[in-house]
Protein backbone atom coordinates (compact mmCIF):
# COMPACT_ATOMS: atom_id res chain seq x y z
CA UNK A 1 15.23 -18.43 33.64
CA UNK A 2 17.11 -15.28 34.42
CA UNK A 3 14.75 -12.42 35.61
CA UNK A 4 16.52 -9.90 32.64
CA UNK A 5 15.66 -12.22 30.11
CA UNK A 6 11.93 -12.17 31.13
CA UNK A 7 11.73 -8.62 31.18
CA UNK A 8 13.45 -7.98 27.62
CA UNK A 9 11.05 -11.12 26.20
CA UNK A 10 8.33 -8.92 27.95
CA UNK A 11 9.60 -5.39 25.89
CA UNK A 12 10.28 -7.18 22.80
CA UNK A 13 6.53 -8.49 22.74
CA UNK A 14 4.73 -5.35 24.16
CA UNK A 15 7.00 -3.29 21.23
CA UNK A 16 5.58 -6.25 18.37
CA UNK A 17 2.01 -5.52 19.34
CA UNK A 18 2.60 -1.84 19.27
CA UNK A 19 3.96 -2.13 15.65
CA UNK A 20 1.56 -4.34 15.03
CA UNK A 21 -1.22 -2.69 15.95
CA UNK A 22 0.18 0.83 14.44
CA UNK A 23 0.40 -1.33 11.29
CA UNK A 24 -3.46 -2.23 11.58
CA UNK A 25 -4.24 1.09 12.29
CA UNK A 26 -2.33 2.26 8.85
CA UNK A 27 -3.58 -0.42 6.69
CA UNK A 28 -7.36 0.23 7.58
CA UNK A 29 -7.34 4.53 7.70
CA UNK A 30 -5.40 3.95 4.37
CA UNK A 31 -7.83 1.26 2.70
CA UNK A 32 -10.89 2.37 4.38
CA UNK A 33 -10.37 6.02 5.62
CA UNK A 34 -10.65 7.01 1.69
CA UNK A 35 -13.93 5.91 1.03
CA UNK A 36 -15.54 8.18 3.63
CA UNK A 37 -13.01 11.01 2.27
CA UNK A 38 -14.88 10.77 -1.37
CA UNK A 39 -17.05 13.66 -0.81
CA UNK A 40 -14.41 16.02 0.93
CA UNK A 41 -12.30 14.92 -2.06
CA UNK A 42 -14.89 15.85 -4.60
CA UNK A 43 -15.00 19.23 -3.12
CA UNK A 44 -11.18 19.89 -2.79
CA UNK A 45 -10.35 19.14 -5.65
CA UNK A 46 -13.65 20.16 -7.63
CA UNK A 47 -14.06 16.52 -9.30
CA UNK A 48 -16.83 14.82 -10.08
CA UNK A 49 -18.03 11.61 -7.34
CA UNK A 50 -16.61 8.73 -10.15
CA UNK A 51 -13.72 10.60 -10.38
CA UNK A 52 -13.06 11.01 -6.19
CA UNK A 53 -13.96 7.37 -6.39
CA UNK A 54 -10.14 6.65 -7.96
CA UNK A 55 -8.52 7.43 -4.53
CA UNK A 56 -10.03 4.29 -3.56
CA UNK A 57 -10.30 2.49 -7.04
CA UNK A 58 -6.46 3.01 -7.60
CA UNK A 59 -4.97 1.71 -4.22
CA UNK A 60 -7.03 -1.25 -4.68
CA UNK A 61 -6.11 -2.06 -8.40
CA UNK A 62 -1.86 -1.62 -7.36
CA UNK A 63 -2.97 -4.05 -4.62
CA UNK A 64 -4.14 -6.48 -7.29
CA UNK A 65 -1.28 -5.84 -9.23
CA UNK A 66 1.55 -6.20 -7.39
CA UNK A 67 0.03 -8.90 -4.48
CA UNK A 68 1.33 -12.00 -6.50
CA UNK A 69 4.91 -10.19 -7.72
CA UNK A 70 6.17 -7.41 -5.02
CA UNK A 71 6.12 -10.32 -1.99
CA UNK A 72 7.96 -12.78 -4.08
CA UNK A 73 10.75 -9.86 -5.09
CA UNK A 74 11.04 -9.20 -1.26
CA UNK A 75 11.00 -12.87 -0.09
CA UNK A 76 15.18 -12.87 0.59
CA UNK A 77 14.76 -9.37 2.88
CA UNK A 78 14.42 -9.11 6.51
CA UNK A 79 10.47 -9.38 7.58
CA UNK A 80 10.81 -7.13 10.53
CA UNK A 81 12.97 -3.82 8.40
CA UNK A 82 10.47 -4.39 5.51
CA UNK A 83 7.34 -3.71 7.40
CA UNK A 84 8.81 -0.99 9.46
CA UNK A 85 9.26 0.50 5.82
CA UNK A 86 6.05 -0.36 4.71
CA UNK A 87 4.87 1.49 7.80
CA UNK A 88 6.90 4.08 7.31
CA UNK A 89 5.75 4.52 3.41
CA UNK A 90 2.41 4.50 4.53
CA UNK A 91 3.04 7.08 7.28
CA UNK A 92 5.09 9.46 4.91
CA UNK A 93 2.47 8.89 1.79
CA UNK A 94 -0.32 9.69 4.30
CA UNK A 95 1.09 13.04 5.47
CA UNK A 96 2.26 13.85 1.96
CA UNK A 97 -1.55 13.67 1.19
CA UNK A 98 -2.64 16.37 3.62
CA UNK A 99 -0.49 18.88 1.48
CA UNK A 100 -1.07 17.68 -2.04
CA UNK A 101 -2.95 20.31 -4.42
CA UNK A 102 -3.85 18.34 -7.66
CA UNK A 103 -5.62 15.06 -7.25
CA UNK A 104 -3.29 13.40 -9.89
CA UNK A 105 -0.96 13.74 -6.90
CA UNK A 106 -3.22 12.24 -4.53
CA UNK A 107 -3.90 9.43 -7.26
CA UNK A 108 0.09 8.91 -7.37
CA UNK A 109 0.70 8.60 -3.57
CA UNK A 110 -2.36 6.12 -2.79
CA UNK A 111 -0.69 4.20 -5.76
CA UNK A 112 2.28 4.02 -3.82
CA UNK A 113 0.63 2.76 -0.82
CA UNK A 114 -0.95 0.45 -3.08
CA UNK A 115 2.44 -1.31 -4.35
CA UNK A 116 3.37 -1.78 -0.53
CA UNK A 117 0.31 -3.06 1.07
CA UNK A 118 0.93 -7.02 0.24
CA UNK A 119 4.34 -6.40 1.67
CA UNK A 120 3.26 -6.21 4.90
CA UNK A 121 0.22 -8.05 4.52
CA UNK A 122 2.66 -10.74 3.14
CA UNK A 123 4.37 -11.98 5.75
């Protein structure tokens, strides 16, 4: 085997567990990095601790929602653009939330991160 075709199996694999493991790291801060957000959200946004507790509540319900239709929709799409997107969504959604001031907004975006978790969890 040709010493150039080691080397680019060796990129292409060390760049998959980087995405990979970027894609971890997105999935957990944006399922479980909320939860320990509820009381910072409850003072931001001057809402009650049931009401903080949507943030979380609302990504989880999309998730529910959309984990037996949104793969199925995406099935005929290249696997390796789709979760770059997803990552991407979950990047851009994440940094919109730093700068959102009503939580209706922040409600909206984890939504949205919501619809495109079983995406990449999909495949």
């Amino acid at each position: 085997m040709p010493i150039e075709s080691i080397t680019n199996k060796t990129h292409s694999h060390t760049t998959l567990i980087f995405i990979l493991s970027f894609g971890v790291f997105s999935i957990l801060s944006t399922e479980l990095g909320a939860m320990g957000l509820i009381p910072i959200f409850q003072t931001y946004f001057n809402v009650s601790a049931s009401e903080a507790g949507w943030a979380v509540s609302i990504f989880a319900l999309m998730i529910t929602l959309c984990a037996p239709i949104v793969p199925l929709l995406c099935a005929g799409f290249n696997q390796k653009k789709l979760m770059l997107l997803c990552l991407a969504i979950f990047s851009l959604t994440s940094l919109l939330a730093i700068f959102v001031s009503s939580f209706w907004q922040l409600l909206v975006l984890r939504g949205i991160m919501g619809v495109f978790h079983p995406i990449y969890i999909s495949p």
